[in-house]
PDB file of N, CA and C in Angstrom:
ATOM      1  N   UNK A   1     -27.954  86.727  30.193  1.00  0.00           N
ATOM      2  CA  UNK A   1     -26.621  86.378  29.765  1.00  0.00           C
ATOM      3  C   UNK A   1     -25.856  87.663  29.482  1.00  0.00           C
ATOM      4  N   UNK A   2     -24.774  87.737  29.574  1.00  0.00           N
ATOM      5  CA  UNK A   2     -23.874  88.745  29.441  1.00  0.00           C
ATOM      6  C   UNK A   2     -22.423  88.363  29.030  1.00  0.00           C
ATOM      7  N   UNK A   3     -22.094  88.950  27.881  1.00  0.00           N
ATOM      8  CA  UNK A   3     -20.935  89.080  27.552  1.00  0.00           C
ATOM      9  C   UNK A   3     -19.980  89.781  26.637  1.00  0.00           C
ATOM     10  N   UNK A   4     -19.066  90.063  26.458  1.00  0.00           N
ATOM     11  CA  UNK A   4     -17.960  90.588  26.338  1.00  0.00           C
ATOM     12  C   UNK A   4     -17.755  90.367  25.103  1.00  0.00           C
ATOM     13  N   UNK A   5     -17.716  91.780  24.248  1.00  0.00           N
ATOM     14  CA  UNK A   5     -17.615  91.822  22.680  1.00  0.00           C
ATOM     15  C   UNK A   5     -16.654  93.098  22.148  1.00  0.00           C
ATOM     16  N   UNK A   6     -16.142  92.908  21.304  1.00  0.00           N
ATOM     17  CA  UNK A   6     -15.310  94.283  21.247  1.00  0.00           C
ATOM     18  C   UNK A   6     -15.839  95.152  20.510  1.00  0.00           C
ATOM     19  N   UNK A   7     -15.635  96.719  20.481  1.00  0.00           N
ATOM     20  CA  UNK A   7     -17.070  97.328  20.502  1.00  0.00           C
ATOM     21  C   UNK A   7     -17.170  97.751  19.199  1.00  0.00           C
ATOM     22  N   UNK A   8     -16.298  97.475  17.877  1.00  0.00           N
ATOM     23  CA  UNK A   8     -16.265  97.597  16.576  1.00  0.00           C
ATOM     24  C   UNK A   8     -16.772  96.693  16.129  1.00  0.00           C
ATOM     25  N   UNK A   9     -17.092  95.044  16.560  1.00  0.00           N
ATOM     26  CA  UNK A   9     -17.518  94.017  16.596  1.00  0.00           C
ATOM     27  C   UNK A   9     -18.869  94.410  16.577  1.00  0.00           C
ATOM     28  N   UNK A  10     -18.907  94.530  17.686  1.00  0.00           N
ATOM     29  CA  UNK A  10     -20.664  94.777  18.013  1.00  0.00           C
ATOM     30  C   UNK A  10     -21.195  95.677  17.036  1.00  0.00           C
ATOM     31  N   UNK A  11     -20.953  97.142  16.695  1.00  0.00           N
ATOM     32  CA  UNK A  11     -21.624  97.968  15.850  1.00  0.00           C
ATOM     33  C   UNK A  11     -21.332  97.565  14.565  1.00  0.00           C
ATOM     34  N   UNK A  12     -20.335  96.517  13.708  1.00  0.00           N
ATOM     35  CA  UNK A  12     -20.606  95.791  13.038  1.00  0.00           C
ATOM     36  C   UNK A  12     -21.485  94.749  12.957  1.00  0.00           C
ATOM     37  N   UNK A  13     -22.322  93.900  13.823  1.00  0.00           N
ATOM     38  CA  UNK A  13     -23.176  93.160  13.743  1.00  0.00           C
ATOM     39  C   UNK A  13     -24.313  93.645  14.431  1.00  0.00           C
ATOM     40  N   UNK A  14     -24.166  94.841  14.862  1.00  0.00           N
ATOM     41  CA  UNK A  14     -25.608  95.790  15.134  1.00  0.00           C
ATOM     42  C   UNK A  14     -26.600  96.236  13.460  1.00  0.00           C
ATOM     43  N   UNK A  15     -25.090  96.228  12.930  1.00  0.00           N
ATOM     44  CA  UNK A  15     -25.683  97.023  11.662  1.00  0.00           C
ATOM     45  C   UNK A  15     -26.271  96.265  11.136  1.00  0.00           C
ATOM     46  N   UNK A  16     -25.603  94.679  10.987  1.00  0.00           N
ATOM     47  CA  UNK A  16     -26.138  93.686   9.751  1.00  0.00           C
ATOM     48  C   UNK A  16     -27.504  93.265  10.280  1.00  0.00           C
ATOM     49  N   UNK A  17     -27.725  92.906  11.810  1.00  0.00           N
ATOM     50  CA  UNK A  17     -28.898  92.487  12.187  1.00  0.00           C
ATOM     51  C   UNK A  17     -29.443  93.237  11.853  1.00  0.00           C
ATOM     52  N   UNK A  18     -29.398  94.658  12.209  1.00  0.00           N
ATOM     53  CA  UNK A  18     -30.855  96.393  11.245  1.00  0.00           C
ATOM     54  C   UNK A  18     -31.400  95.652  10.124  1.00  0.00           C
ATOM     55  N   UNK A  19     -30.134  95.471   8.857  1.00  0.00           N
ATOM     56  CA  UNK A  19     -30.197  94.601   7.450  1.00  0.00           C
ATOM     57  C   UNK A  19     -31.237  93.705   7.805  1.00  0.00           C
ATOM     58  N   UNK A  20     -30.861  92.544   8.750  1.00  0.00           N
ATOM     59  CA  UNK A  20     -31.447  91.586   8.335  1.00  0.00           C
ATOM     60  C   UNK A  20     -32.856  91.467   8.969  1.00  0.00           C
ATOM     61  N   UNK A  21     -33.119  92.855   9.552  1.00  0.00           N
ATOM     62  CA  UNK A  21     -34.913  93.208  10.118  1.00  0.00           C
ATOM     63  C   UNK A  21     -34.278  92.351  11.713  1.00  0.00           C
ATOM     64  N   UNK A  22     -33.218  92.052  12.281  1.00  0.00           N
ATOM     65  CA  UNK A  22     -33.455  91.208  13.487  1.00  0.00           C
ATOM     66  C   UNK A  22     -32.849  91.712  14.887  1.00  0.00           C
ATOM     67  N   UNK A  23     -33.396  92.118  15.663  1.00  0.00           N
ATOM     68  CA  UNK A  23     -32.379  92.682  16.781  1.00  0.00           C
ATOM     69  C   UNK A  23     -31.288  91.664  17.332  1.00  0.00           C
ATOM     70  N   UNK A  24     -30.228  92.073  17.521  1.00  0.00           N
ATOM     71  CA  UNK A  24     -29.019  91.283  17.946  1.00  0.00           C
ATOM     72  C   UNK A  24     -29.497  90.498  18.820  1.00  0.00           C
ATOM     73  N   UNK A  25     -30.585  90.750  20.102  1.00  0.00           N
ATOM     74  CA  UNK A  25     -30.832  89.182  20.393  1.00  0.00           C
ATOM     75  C   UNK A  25     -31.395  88.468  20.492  1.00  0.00           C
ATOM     76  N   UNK A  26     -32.212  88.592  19.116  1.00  0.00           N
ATOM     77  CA  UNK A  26     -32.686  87.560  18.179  1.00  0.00           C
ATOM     78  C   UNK A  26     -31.497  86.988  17.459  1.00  0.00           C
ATOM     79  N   UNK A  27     -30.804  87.710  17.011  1.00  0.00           N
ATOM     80  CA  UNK A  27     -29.955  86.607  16.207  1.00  0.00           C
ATOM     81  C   UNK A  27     -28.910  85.651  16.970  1.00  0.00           C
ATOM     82  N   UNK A  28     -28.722  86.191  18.178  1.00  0.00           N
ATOM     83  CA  UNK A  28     -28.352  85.548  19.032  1.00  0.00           C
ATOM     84  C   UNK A  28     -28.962  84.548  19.822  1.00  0.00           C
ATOM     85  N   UNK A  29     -29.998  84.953  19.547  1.00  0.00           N
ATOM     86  CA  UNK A  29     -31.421  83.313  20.088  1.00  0.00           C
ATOM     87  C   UNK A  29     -31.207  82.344  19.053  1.00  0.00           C
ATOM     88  N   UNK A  30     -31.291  82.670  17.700  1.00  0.00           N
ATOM     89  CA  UNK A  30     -31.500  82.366  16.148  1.00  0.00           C
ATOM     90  C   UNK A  30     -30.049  81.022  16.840  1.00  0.00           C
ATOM     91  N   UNK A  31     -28.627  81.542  17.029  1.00  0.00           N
ATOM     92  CA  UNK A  31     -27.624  81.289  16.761  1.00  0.00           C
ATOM     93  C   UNK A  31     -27.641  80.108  17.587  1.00  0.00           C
ATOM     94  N   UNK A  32     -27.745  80.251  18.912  1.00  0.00           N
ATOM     95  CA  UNK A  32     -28.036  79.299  19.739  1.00  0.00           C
ATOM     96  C   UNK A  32     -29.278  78.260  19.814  1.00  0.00           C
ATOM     97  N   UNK A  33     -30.022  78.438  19.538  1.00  0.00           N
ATOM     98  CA  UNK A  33     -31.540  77.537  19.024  1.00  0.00           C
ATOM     99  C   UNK A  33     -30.985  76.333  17.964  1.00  0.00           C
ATOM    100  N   UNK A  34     -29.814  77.633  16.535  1.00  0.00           N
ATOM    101  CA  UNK A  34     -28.847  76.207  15.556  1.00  0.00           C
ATOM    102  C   UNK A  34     -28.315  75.516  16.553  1.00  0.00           C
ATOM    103  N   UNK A  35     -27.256  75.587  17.192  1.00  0.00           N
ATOM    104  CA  UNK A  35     -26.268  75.133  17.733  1.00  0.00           C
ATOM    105  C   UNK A  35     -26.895  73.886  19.135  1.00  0.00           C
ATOM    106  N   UNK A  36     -27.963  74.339  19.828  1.00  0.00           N
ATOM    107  CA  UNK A  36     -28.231  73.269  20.623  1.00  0.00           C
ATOM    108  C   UNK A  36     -29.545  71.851  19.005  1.00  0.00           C
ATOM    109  N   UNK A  37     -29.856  72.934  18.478  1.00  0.00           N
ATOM    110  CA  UNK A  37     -31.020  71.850  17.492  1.00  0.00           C
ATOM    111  C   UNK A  37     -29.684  70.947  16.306  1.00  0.00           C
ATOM    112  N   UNK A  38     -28.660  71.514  15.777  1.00  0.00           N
ATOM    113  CA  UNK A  38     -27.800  70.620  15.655  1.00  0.00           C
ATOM    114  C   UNK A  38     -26.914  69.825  16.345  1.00  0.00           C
ATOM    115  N   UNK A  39     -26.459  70.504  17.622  1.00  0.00           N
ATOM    116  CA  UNK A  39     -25.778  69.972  18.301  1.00  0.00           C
ATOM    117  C   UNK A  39     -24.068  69.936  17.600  1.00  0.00           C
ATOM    118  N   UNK A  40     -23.774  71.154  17.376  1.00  0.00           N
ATOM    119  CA  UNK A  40     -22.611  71.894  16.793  1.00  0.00           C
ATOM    120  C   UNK A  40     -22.188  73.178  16.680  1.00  0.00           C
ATOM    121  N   UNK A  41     -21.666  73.620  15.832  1.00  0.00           N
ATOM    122  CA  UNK A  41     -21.253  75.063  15.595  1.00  0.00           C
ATOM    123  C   UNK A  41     -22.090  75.260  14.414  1.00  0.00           C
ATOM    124  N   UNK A  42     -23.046  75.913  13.726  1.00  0.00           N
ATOM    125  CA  UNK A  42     -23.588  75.790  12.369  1.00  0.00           C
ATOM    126  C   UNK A  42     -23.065  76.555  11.324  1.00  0.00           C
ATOM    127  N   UNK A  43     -21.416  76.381  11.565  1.00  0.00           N
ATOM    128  CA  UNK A  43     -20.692  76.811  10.675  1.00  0.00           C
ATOM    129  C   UNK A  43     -18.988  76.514  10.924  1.00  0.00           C
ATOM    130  N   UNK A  44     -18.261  76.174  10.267  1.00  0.00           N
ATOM    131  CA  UNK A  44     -16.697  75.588  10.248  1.00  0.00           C
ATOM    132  C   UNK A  44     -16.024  75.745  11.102  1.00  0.00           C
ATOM    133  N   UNK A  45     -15.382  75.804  11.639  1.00  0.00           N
ATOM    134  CA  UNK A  45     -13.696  76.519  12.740  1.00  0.00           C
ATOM    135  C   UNK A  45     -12.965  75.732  12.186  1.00  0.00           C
ATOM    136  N   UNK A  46     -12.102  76.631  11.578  1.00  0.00           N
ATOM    137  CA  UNK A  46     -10.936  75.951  11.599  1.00  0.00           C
ATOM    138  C   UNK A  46      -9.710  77.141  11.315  1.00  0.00           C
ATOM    139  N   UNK A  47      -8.285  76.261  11.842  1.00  0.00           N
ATOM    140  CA  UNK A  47      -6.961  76.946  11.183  1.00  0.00           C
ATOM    141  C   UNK A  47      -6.235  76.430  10.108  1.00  0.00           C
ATOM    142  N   UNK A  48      -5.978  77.453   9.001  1.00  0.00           N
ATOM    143  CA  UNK A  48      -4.962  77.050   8.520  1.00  0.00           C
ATOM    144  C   UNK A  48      -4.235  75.766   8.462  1.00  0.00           C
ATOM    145  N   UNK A  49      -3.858  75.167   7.853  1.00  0.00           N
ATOM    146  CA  UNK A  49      -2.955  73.546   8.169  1.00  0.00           C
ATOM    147  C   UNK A  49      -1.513  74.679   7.803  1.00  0.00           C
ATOM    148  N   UNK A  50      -0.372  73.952   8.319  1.00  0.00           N
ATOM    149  CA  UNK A  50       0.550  74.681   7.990  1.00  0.00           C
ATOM    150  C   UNK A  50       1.168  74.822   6.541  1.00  0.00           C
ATOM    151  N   UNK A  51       1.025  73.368   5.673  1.00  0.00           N
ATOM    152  CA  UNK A  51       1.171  73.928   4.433  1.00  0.00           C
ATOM    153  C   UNK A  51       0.509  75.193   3.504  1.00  0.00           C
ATOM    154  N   UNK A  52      -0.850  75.364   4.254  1.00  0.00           N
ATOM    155  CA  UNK A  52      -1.342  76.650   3.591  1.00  0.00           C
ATOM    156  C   UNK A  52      -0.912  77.643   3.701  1.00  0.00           C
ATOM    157  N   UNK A  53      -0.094  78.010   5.096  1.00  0.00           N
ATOM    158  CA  UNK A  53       0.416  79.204   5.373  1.00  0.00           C
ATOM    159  C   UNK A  53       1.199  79.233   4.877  1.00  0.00           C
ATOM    160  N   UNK A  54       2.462  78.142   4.761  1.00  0.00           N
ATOM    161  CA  UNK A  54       3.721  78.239   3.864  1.00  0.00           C
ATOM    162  C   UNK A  54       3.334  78.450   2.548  1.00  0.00           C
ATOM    163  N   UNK A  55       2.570  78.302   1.822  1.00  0.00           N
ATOM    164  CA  UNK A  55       2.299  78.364   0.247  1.00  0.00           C
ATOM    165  C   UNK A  55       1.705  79.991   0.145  1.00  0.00           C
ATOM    166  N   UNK A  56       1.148  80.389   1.144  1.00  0.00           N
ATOM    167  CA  UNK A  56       0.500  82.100   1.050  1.00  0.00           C
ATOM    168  C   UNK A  56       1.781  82.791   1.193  1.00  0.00           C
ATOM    169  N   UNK A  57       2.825  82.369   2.171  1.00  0.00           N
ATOM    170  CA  UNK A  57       3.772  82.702   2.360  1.00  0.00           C
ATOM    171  C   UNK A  57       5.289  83.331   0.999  1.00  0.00           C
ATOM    172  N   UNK A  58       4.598  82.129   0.211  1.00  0.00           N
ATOM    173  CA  UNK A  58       5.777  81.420  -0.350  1.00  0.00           C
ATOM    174  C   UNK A  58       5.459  82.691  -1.942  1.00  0.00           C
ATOM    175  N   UNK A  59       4.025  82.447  -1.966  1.00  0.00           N
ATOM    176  CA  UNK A  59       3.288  83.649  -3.311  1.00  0.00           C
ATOM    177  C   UNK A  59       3.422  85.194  -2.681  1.00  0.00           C
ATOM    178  N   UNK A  60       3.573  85.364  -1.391  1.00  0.00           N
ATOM    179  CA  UNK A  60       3.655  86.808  -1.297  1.00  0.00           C
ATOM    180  C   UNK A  60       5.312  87.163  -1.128  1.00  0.00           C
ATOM    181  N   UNK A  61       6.154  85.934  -0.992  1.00  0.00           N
ATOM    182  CA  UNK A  61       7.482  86.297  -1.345  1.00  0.00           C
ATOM    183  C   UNK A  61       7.585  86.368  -3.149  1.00  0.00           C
ATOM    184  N   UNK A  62       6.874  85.994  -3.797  1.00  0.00           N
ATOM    185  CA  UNK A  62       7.332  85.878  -5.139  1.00  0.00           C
ATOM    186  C   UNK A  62       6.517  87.072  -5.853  1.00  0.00           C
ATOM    187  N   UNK A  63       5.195  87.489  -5.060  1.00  0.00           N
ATOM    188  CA  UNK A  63       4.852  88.929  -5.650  1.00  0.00           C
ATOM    189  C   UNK A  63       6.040  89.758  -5.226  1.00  0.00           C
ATOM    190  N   UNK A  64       6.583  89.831  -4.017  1.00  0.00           N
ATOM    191  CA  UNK A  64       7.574  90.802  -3.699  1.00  0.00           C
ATOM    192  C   UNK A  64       8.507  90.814  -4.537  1.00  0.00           C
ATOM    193  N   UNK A  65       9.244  89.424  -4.748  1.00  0.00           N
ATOM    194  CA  UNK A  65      10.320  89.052  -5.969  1.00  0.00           C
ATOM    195  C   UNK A  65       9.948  89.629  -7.242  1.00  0.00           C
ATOM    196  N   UNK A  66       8.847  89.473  -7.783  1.00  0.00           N
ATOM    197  CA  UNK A  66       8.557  90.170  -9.265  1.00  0.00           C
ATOM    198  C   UNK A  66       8.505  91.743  -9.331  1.00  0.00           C
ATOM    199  N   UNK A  67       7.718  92.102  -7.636  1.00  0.00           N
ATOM    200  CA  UNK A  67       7.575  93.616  -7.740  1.00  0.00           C
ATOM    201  C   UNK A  67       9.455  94.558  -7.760  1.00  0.00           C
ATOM    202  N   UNK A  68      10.478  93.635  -6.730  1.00  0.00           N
ATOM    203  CA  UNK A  68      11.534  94.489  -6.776  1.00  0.00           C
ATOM    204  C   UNK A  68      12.451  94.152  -8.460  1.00  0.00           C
ATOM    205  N   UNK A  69      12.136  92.848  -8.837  1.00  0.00           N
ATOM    206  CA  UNK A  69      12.860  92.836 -10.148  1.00  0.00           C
ATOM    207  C   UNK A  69      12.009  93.953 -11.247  1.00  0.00           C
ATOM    208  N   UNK A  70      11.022  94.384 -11.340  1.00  0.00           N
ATOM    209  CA  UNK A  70      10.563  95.343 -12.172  1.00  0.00           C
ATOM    210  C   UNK A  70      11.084  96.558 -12.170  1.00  0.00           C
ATOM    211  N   UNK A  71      11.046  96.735 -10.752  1.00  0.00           N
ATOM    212  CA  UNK A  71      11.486  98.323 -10.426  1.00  0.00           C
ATOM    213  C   UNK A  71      13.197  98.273  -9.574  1.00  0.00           C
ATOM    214  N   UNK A  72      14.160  97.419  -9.982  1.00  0.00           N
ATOM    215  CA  UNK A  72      15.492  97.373 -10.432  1.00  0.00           C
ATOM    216  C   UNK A  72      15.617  96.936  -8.983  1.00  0.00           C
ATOM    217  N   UNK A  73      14.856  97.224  -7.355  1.00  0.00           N
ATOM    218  CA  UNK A  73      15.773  97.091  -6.092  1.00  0.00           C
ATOM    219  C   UNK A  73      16.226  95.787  -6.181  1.00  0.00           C
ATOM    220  N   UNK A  74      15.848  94.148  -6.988  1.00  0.00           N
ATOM    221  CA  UNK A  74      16.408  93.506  -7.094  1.00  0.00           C
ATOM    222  C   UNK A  74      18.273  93.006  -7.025  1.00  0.00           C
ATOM    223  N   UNK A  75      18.512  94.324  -7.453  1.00  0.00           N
ATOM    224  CA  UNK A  75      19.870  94.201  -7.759  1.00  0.00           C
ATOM    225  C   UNK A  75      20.785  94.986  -6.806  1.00  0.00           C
ATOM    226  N   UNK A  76      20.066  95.477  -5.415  1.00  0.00           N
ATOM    227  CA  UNK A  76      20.842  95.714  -4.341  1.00  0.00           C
ATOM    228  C   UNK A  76      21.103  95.410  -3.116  1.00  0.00           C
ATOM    229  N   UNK A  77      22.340  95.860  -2.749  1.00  0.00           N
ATOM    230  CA  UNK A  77      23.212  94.605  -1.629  1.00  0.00           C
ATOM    231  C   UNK A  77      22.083  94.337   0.030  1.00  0.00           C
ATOM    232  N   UNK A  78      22.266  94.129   0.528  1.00  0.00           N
ATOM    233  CA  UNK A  78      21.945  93.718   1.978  1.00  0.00           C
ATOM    234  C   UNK A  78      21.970  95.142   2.767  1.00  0.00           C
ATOM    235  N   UNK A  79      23.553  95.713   2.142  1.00  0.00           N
ATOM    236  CA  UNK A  79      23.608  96.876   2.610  1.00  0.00           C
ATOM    237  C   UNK A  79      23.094  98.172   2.587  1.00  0.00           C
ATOM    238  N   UNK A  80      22.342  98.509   1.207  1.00  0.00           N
ATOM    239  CA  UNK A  80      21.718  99.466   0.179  1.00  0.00           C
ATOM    240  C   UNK A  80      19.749  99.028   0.883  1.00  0.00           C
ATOM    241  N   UNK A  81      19.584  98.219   0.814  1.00  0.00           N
ATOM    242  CA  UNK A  81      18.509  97.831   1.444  1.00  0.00           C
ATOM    243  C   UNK A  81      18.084  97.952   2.888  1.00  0.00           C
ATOM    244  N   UNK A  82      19.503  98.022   3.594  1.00  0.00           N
ATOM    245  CA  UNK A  82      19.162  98.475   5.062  1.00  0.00           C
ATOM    246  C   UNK A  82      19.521 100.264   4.964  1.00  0.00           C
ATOM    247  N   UNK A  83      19.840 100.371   4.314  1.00  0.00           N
ATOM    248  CA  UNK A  83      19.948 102.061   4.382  1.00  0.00           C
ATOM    249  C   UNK A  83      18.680 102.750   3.883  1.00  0.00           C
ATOM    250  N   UNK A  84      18.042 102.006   2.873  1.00  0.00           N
ATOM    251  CA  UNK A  84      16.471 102.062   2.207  1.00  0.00           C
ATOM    252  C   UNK A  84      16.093 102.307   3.475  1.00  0.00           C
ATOM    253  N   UNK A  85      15.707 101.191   4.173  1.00  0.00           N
ATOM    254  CA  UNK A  85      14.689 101.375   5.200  1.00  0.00           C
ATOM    255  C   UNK A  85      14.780 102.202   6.587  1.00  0.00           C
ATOM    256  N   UNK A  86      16.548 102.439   6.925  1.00  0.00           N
ATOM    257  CA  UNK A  86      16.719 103.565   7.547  1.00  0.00           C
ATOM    258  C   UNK A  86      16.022 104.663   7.072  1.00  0.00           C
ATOM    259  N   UNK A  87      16.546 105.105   6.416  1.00  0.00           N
ATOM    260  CA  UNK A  87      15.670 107.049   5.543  1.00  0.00           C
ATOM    261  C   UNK A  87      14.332 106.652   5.914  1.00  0.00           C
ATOM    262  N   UNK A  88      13.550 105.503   5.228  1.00  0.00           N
ATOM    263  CA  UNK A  88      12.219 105.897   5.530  1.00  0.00           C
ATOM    264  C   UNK A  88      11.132 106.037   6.932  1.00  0.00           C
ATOM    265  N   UNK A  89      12.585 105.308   7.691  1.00  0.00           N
ATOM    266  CA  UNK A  89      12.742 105.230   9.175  1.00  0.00           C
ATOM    267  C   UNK A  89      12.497 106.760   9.704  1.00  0.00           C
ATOM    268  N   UNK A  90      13.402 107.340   9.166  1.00  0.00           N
ATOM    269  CA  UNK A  90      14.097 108.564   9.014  1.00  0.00           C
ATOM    270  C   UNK A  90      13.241 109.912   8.621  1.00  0.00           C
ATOM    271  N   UNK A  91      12.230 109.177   7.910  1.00  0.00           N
ATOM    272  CA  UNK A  91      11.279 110.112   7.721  1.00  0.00           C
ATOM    273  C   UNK A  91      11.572 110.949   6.298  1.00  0.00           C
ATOM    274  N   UNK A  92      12.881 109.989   5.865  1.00  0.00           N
ATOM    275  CA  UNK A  92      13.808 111.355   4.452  1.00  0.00           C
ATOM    276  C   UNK A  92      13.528 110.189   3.185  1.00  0.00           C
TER     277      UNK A  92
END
């Protein structure tokens, strides 16, 4: 069998198999041996539902909200805020 892994992937699960005493394809026998003896994935897939994303969404707008009301940018225009991010654009 042969296939296609990306190669930070791989020397990340090169390492853990070392850990776990098992050469990668053993654990890759291991993985497939679950999967045909359950007759599944032997572990979850799933995405997000979209309310979860909106609610992660919704708390990292309100950390942002608390972080600019602390440190005053709260209180500047549309315009002052696009000039912010010019300069740092800008490198100044």
């Amino acid at each position: 069998m042969t296939i296609r892994v990306d190669e930070q992937l791989k020397k990340s699960f090169d390492g853990l198999c070392d850990e776990f005493g098992l050469s990668n394809s053993a654990a890759l026998n291991l993985f497939m041996k679950a999967v045909v003896r359950e007759r599944k994935i032997p572990f979850e897939i799933k995405a997000e539902s979209e309310s979860d994303i909106r609610k992660k969404g919704w708390e990292a707008f309100m950390r942002m909200r608390e972080t600019a009301l602390a440190s005053g940018a709260a209180d500047m225009s549309l315009e002052e805020i696009n000039e912010e991010i010019a300069a740092v654009r800008n490198g100044k």
